[in-house]
Structure formats: C-alpha cells, structure tokens
N, C-alpha and C. Protein backbone atom coordinates (compact mmCIF):
# COMPACT_ATOMS: atom_id res chain seq x y z
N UNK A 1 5.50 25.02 26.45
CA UNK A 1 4.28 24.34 26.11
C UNK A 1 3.94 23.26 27.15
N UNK A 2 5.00 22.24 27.36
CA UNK A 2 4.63 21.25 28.25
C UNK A 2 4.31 22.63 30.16
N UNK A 3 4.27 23.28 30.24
CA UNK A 3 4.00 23.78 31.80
C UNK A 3 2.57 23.93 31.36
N UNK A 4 2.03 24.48 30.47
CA UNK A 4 1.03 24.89 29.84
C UNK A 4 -0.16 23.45 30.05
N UNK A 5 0.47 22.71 29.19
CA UNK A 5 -0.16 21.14 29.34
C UNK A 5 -0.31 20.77 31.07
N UNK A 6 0.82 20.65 31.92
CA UNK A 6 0.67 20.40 33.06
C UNK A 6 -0.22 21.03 33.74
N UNK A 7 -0.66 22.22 33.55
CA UNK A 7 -1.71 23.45 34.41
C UNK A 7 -3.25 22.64 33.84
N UNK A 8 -3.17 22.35 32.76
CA UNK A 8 -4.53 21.96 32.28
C UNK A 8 -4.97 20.62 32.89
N UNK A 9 -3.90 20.27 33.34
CA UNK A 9 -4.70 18.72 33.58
C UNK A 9 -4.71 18.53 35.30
N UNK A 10 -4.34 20.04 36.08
CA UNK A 10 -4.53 20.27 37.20
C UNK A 10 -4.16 19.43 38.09
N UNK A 11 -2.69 19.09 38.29
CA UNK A 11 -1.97 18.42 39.08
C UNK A 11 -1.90 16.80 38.54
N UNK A 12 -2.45 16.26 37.70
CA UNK A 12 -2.27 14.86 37.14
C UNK A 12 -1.17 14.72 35.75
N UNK A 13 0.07 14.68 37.03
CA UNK A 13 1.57 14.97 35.83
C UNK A 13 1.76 13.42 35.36
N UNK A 14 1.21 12.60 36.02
CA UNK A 14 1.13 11.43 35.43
C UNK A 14 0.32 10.57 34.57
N UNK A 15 -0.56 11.66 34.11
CA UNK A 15 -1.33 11.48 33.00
C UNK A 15 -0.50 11.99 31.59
N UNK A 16 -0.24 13.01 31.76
CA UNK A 16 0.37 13.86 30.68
C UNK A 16 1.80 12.81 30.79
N UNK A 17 2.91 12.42 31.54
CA UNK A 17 3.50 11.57 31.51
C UNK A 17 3.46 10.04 30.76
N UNK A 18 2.18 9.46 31.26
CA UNK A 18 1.82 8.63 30.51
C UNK A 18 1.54 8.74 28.95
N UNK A 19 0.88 9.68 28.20
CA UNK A 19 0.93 10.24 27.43
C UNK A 19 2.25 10.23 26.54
N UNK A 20 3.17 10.67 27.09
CA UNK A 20 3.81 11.36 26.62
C UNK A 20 4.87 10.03 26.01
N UNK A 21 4.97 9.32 27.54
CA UNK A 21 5.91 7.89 27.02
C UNK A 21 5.04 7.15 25.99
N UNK A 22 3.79 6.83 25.79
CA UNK A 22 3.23 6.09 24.47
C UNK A 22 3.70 6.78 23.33
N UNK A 23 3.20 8.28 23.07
CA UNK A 23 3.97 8.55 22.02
C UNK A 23 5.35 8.49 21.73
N UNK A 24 6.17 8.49 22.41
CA UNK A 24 7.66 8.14 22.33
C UNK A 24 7.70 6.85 22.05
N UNK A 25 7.51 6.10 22.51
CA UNK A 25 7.58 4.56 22.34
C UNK A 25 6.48 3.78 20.86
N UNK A 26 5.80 4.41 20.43
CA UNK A 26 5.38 4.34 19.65
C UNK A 26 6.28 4.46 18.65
N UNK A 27 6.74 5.82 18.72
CA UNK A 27 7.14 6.69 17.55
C UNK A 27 8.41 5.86 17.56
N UNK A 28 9.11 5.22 18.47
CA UNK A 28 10.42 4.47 18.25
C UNK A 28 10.31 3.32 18.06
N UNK A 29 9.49 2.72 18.35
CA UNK A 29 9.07 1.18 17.90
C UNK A 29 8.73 1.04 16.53
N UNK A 30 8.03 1.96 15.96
CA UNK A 30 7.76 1.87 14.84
C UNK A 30 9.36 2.63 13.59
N UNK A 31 9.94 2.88 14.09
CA UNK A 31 11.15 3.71 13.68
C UNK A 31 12.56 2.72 13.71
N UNK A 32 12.25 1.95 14.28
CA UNK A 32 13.29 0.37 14.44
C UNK A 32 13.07 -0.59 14.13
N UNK A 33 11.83 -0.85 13.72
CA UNK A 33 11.61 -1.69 12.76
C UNK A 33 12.24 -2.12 11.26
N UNK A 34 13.16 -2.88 11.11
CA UNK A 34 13.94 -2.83 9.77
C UNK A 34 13.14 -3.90 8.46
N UNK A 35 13.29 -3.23 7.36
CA UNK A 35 12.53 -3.77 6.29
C UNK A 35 13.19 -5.46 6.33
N UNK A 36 12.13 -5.83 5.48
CA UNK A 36 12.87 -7.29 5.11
C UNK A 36 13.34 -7.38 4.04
N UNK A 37 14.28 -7.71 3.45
CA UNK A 37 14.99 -7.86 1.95
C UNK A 37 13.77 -8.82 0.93
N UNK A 38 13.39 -7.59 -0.28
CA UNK A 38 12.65 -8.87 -1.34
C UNK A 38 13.61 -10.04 -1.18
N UNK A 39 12.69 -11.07 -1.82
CA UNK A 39 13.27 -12.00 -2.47
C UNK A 39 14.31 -12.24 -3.32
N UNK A 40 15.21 -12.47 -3.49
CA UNK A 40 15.91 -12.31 -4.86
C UNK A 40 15.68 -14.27 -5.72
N UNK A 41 15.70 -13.79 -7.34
CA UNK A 41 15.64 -14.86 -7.96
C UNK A 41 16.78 -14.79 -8.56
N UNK A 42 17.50 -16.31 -8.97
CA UNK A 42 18.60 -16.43 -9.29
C UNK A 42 18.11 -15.93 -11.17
N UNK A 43 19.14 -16.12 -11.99
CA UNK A 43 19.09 -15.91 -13.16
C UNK A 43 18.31 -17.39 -14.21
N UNK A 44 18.32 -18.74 -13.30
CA UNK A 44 18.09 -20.04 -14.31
C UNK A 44 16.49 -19.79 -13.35
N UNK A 45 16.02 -19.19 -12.31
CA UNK A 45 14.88 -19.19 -12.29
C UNK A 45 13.65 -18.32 -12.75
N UNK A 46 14.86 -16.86 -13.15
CA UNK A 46 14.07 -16.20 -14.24
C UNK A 46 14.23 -16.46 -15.56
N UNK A 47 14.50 -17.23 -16.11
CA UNK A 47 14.29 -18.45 -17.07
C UNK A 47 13.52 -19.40 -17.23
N UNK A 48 13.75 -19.80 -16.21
CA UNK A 48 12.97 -21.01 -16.25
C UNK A 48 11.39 -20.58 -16.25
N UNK A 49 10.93 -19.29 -15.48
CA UNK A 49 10.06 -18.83 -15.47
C UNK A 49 9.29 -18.10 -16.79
N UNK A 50 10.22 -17.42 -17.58
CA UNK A 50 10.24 -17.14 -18.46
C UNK A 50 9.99 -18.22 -19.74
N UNK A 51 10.53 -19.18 -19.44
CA UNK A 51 10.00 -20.27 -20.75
C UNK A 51 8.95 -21.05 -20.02
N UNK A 52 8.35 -20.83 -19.18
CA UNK A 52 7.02 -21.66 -18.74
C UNK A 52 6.10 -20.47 -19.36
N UNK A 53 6.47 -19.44 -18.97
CA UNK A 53 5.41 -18.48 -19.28
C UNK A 53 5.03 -18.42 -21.07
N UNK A 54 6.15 -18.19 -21.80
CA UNK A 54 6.19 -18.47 -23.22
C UNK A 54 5.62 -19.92 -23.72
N UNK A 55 5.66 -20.55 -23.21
CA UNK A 55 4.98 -21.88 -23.24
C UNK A 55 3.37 -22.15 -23.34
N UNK A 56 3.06 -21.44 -22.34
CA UNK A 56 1.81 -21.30 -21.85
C UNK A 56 1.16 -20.13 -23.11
N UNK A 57 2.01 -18.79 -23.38
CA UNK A 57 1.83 -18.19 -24.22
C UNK A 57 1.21 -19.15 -25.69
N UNK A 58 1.95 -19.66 -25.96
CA UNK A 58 1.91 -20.58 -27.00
C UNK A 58 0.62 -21.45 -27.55
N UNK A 59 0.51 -22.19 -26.38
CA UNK A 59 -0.67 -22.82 -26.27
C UNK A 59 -1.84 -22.22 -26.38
N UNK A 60 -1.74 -20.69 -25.72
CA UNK A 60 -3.59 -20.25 -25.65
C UNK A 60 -3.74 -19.88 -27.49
N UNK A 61 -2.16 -19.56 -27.89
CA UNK A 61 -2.25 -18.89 -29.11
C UNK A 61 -2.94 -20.09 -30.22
N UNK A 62 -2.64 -21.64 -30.04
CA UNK A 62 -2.83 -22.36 -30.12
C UNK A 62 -4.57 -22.73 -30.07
N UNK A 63 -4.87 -22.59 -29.36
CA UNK A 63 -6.04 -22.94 -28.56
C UNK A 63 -7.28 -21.90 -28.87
N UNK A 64 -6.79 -20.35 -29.16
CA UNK A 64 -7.51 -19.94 -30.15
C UNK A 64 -7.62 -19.79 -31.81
N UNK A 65 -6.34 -20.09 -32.24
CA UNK A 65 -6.46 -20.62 -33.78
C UNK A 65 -7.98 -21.75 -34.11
N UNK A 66 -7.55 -22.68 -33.41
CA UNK A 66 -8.39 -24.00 -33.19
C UNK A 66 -9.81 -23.93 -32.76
N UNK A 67 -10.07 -22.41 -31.79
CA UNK A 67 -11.44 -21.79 -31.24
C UNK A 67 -12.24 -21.55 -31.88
N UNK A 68 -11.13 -20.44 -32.83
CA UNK A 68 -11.86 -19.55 -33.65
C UNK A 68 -12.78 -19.44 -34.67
N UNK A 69 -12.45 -21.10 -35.20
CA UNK A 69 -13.36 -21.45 -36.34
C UNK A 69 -14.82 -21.83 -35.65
N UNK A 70 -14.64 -22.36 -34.85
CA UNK A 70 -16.16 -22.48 -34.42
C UNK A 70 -16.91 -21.55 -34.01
N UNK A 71 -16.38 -20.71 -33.54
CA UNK A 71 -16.92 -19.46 -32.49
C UNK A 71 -17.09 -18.20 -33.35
N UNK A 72 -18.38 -17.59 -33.23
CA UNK A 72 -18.46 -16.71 -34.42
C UNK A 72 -19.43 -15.50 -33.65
N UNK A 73 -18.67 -14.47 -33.63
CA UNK A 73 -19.28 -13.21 -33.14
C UNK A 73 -20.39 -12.60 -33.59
C-alpha cells in the first residue's frame, strides 16, 4: 500500500513522510497520556456531607409545612 501512496504523490516522499509521522505521533501522544485519579473522600467527609445535606433536607421540609398554609393552588 505505502509504494502505491508514494507513486501518487509523484516523487514527494516527504510529504507522505510527513504525514505519516503526525499520525504516529498523534496516535502516541494521545495513547500516553495517563488518567488522573478521582478524588477520593475520607469517610468523616462523607458524613459530614451527608448531615449537611439532611439538614438542609429538613429545613425545606420545614419551610414548606409553614408555606403551605398560605399558598393555595
């Protein structure tokens, strides 16, 4: 295939060359790239998160008890 390619571009082997190293270098640059590790949360901060959130829960539950009487569909 590549002699095939070389005939077509009628003596400009350094086109098809050029070519040829972007895709390689592409294809390996992007292939070595290593992920980054999530985050990790300790256990008292998924807690702690967890009772802010329940908290907050609380309040709207709160906040529409107290709504509701006024507000009438």
């Amino acid at each position: 295939m590549l002699p095939t390619i070389m005939k077509r571009v009628k003596g400009r082997y350094w086109v098809v060359a050029v070519a040829i190293g972007i895709g390689v270098a592409s294809a390996t640059g992007c292939a070595t790239e290593s992920l980054k590790p999530a985050p990790t949360m300790t256990p008292e901060q998924v807690k702690s998160n967890a009772d802010k959130s329940f908290e907050r829960l609380k309040q709207e539950e709160k906040n529409r008890a107290v709504g509701s009487e006024a507000v009438s569909y």
